[in-house]
PDB file of N, CA and C in Angstrom:
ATOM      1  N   UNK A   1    -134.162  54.310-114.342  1.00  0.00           N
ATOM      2  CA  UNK A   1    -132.823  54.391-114.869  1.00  0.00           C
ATOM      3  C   UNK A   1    -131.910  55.179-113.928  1.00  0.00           C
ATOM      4  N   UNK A   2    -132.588  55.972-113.795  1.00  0.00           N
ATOM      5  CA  UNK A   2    -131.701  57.153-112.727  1.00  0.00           C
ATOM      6  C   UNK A   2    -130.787  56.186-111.394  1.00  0.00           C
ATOM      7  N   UNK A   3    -131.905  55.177-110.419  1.00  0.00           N
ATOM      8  CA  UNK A   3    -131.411  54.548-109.381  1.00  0.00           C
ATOM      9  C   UNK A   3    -130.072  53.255-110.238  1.00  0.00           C
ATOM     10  N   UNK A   4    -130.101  52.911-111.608  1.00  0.00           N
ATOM     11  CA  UNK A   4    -129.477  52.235-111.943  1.00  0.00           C
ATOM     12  C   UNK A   4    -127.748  53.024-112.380  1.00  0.00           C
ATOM     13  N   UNK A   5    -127.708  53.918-112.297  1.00  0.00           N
ATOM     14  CA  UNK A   5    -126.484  54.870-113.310  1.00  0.00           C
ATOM     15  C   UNK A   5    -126.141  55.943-112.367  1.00  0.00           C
ATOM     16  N   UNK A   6    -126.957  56.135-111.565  1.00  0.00           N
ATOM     17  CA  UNK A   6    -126.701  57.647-110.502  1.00  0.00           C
ATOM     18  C   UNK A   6    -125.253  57.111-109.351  1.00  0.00           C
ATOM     19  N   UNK A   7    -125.416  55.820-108.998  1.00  0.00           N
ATOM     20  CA  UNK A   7    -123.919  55.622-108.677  1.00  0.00           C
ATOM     21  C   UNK A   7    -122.681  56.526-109.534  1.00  0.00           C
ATOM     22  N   UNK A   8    -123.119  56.658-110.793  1.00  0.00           N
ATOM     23  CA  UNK A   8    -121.965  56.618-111.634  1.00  0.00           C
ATOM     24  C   UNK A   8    -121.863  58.111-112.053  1.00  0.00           C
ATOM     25  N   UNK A   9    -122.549  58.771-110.972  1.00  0.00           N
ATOM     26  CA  UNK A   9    -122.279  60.372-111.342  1.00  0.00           C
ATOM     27  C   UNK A   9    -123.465  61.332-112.168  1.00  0.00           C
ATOM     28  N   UNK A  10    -124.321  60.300-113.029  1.00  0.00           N
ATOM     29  CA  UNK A  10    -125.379  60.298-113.867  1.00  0.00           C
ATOM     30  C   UNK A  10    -126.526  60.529-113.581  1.00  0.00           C
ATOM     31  N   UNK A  11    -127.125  61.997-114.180  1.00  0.00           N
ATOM     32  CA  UNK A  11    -128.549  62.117-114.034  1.00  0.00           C
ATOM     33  C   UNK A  11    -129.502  61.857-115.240  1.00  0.00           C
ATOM     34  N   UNK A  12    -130.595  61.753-114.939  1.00  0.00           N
ATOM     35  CA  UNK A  12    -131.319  61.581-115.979  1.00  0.00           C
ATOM     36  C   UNK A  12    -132.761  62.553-115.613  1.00  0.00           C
ATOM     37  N   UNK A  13    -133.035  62.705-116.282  1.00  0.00           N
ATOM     38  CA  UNK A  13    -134.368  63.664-116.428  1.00  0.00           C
ATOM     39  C   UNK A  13    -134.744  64.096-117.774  1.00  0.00           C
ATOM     40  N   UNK A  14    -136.406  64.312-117.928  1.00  0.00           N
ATOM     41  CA  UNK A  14    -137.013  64.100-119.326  1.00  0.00           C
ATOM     42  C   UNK A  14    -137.346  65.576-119.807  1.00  0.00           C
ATOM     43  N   UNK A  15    -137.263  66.429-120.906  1.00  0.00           N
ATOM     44  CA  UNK A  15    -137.827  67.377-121.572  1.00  0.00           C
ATOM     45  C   UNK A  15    -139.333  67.095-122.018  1.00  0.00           C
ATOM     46  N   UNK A  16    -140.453  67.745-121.413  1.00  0.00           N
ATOM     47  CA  UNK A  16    -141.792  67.643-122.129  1.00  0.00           C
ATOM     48  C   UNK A  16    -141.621  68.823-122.981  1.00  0.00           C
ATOM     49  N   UNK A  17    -141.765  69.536-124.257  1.00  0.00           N
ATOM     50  CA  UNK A  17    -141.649  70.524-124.444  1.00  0.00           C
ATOM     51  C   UNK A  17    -143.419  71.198-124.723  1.00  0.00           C
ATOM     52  N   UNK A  18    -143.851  71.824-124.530  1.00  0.00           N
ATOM     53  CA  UNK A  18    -145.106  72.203-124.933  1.00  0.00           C
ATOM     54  C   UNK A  18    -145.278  72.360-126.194  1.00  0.00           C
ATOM     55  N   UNK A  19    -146.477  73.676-126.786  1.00  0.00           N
ATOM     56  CA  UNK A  19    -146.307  74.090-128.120  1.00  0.00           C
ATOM     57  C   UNK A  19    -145.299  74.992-128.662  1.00  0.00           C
ATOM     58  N   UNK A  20    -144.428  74.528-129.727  1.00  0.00           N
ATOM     59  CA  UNK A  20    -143.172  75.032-129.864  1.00  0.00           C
ATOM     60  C   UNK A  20    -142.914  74.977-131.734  1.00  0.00           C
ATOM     61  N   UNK A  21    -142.829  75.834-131.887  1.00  0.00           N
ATOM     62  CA  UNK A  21    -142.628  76.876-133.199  1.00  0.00           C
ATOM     63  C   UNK A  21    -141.913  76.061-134.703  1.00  0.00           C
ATOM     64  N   UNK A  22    -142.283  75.061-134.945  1.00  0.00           N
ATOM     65  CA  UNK A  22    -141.420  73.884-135.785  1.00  0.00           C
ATOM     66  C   UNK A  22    -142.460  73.921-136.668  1.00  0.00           C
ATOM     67  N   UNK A  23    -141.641  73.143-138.144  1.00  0.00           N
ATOM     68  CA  UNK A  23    -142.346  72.743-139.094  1.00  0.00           C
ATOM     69  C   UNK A  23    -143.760  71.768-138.999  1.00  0.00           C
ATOM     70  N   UNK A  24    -143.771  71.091-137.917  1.00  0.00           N
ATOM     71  CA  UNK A  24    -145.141  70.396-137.360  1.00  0.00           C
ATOM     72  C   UNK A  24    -146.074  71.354-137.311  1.00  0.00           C
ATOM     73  N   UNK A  25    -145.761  72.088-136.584  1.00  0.00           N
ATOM     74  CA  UNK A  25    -146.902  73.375-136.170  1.00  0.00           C
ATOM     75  C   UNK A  25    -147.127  73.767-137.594  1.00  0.00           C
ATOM     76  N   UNK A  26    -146.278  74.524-137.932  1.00  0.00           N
ATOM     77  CA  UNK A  26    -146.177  75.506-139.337  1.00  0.00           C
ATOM     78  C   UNK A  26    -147.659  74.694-140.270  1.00  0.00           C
ATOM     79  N   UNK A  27    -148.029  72.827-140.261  1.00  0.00           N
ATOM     80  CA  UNK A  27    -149.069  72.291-140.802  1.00  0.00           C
ATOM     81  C   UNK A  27    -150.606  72.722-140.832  1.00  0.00           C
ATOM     82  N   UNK A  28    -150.527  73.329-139.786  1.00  0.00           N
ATOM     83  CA  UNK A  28    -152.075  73.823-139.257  1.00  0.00           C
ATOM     84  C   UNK A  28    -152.069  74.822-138.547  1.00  0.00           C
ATOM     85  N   UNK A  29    -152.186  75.600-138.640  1.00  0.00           N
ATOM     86  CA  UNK A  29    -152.358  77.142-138.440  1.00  0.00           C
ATOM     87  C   UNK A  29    -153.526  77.446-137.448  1.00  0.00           C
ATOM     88  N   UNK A  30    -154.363  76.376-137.353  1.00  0.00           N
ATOM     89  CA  UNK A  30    -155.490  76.494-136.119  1.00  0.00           C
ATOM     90  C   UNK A  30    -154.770  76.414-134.700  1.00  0.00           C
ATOM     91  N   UNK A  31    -153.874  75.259-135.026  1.00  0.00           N
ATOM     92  CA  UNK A  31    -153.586  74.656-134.192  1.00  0.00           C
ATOM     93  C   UNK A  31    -152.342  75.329-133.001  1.00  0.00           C
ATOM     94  N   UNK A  32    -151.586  76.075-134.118  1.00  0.00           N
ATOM     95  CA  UNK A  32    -150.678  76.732-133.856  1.00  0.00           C
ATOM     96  C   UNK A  32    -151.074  78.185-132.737  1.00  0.00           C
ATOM     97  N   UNK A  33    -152.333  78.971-133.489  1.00  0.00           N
ATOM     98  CA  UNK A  33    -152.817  79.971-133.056  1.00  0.00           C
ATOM     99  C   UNK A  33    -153.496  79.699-131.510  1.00  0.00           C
ATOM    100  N   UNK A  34    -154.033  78.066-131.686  1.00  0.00           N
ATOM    101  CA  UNK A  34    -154.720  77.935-130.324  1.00  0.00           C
ATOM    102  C   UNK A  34    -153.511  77.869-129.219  1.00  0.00           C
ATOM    103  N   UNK A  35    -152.444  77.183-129.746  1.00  0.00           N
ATOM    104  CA  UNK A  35    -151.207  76.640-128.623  1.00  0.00           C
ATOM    105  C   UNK A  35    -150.946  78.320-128.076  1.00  0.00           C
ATOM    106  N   UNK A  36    -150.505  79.195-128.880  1.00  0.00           N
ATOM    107  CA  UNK A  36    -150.307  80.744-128.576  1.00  0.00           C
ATOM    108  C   UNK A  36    -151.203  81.304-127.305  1.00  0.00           C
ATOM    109  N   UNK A  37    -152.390  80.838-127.977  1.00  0.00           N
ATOM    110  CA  UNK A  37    -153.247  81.587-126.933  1.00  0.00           C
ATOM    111  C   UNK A  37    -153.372  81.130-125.365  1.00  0.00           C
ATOM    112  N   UNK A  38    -153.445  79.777-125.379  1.00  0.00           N
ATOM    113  CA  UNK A  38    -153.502  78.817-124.310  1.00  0.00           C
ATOM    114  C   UNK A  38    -151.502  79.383-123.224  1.00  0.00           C
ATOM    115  N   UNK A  39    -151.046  79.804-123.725  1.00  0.00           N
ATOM    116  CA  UNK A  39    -149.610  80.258-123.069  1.00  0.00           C
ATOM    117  C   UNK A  39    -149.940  81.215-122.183  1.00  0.00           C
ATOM    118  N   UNK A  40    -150.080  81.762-120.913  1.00  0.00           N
ATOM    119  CA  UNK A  40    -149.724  82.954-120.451  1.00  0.00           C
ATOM    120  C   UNK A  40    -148.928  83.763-120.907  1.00  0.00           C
ATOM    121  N   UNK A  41    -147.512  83.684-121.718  1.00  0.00           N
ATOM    122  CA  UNK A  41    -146.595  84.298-122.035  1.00  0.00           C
ATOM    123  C   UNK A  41    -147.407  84.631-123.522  1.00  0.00           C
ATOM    124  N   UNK A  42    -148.552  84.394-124.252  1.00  0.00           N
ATOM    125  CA  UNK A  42    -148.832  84.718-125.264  1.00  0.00           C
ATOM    126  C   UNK A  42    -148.129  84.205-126.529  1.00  0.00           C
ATOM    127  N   UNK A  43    -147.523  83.417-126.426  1.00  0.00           N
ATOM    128  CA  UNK A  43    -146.609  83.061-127.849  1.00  0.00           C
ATOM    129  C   UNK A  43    -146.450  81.232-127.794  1.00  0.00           C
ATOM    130  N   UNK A  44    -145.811  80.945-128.812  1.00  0.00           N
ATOM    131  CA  UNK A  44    -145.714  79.664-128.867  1.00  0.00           C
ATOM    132  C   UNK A  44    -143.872  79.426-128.272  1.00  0.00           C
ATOM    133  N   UNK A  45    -143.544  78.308-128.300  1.00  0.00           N
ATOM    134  CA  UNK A  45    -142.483  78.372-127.960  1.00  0.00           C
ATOM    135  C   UNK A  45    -141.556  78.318-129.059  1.00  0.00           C
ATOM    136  N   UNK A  46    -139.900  78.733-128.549  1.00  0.00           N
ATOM    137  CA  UNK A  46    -139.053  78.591-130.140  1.00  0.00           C
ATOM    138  C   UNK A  46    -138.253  77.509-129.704  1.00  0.00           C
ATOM    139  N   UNK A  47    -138.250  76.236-131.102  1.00  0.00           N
ATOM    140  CA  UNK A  47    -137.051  75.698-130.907  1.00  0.00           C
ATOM    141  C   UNK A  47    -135.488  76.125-129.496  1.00  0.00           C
ATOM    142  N   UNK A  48    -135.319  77.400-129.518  1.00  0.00           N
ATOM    143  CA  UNK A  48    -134.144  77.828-128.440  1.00  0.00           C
ATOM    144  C   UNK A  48    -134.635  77.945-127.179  1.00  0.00           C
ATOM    145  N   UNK A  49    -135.798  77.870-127.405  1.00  0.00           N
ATOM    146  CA  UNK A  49    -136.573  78.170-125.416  1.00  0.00           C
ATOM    147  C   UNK A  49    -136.477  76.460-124.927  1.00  0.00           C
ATOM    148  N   UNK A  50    -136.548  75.736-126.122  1.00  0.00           N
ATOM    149  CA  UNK A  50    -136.708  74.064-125.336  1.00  0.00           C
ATOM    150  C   UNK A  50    -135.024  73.793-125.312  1.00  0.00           C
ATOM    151  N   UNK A  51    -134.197  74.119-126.121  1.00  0.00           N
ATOM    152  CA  UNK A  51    -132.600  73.895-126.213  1.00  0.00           C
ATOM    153  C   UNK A  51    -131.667  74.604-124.879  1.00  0.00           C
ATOM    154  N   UNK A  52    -132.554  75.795-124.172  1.00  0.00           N
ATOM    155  CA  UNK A  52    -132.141  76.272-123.580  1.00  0.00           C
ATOM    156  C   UNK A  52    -131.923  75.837-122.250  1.00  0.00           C
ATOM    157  N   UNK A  53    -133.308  74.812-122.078  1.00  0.00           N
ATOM    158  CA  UNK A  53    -133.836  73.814-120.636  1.00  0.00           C
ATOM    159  C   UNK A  53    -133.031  72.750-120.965  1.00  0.00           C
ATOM    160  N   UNK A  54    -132.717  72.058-121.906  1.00  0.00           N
ATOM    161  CA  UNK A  54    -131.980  70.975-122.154  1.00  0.00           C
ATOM    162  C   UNK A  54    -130.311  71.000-121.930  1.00  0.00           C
ATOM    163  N   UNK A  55    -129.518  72.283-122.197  1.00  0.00           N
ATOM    164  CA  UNK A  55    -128.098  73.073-121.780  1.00  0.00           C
ATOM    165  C   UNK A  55    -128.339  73.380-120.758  1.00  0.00           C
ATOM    166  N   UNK A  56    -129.061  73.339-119.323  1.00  0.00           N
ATOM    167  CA  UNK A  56    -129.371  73.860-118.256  1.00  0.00           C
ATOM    168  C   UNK A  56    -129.155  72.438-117.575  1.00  0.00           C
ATOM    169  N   UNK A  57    -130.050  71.525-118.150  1.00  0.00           N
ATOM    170  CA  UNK A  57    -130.183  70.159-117.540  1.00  0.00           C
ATOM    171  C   UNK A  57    -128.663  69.297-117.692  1.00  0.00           C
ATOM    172  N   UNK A  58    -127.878  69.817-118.942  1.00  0.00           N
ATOM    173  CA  UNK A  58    -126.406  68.534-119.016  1.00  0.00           C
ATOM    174  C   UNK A  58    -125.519  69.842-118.337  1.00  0.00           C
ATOM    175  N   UNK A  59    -125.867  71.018-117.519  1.00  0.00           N
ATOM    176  CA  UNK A  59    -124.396  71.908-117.216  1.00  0.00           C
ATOM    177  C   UNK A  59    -124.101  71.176-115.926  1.00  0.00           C
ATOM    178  N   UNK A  60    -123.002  71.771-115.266  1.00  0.00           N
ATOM    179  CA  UNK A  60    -122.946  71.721-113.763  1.00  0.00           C
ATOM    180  C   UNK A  60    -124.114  71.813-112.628  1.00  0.00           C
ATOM    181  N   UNK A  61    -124.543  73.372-113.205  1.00  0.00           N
ATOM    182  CA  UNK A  61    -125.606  73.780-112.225  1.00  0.00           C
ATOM    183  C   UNK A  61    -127.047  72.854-111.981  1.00  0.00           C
ATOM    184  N   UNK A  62    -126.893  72.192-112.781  1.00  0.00           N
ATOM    185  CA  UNK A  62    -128.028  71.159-112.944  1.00  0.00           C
ATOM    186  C   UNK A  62    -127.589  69.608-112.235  1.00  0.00           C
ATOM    187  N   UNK A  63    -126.772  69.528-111.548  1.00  0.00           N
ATOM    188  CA  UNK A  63    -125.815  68.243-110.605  1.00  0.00           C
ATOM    189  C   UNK A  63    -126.471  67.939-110.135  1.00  0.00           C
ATOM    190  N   UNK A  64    -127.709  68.579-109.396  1.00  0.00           N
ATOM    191  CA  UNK A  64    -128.704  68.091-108.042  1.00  0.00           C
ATOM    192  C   UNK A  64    -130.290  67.399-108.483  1.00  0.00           C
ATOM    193  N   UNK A  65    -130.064  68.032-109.763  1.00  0.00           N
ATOM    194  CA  UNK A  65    -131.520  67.644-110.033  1.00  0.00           C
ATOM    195  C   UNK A  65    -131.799  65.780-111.429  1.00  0.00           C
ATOM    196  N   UNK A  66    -132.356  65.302-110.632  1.00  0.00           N
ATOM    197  CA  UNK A  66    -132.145  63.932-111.303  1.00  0.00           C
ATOM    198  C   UNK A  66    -133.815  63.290-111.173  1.00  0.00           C
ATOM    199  N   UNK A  67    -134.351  62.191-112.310  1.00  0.00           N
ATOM    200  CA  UNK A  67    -135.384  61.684-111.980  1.00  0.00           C
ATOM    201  C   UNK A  67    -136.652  62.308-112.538  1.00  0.00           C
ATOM    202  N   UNK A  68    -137.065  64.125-113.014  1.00  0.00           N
ATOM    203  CA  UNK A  68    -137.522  64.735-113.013  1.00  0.00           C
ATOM    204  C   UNK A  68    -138.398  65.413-114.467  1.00  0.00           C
ATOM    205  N   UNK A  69    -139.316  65.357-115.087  1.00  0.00           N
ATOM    206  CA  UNK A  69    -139.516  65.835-115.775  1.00  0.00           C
ATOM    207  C   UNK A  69    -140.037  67.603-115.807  1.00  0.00           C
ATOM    208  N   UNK A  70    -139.618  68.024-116.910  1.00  0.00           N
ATOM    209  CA  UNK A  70    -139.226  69.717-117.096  1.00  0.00           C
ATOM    210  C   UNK A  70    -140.322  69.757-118.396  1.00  0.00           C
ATOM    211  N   UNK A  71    -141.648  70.478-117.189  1.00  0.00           N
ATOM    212  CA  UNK A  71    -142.235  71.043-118.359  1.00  0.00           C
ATOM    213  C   UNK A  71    -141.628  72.210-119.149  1.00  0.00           C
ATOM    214  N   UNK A  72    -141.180  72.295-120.111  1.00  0.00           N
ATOM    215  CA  UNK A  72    -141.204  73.381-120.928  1.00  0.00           C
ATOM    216  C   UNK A  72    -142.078  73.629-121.885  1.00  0.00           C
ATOM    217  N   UNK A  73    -143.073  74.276-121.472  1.00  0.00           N
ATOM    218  CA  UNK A  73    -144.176  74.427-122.354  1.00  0.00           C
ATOM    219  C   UNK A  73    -144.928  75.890-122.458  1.00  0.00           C
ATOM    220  N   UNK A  74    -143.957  77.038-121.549  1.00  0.00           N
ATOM    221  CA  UNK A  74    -144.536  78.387-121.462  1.00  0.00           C
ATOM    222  C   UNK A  74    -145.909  78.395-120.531  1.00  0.00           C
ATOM    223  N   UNK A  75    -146.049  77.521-119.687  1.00  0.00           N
ATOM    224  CA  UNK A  75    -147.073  77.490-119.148  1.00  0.00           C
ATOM    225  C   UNK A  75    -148.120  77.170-119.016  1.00  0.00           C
ATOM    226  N   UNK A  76    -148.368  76.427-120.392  1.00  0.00           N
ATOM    227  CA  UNK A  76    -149.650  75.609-120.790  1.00  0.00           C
ATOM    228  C   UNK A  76    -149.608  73.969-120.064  1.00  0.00           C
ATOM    229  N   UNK A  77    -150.245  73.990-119.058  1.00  0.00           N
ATOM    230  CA  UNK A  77    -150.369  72.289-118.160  1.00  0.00           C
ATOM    231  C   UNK A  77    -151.865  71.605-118.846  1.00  0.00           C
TER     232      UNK A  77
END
């Protein structure tokens, strides 16, 4: 998509978000505790840590970067 629209000023690039702090999670509590641990940063992620990469990706400062997926996942690959 990117080589089709990037004439037109347009980037595109994808959000992966990792484990991140939502009513999904909130279902299983195993699951939740394992995503935590598996983080270097020790925590799961919040809804505002993935909103924050996504306002980064539509600002200005983000003009150069196109094509690309953005783990946001606190570190868990």
């Amino acid at each position: 998509m990117m080589k089709e629209i990037g004439d037109h000023n347009i980037t595109v690039n994808v959000v992966s978000p990792g484990f991140t702090d939502t009513e999904m999670l909130a279902e299983n509590p195993e699951f939740k505790e394992m995503g935590a641990k598996m983080s270097p940063l020790g925590r799961l992620g919040k809804p505002e840590d993935i909103a924050d990469v996504v306002a980064f990706l539509v600002s200005e400062q983000a003009r150069w970067i196109t094509g690309q997926n953005i783990e946001a996942g606190g570190g868990v690959v």
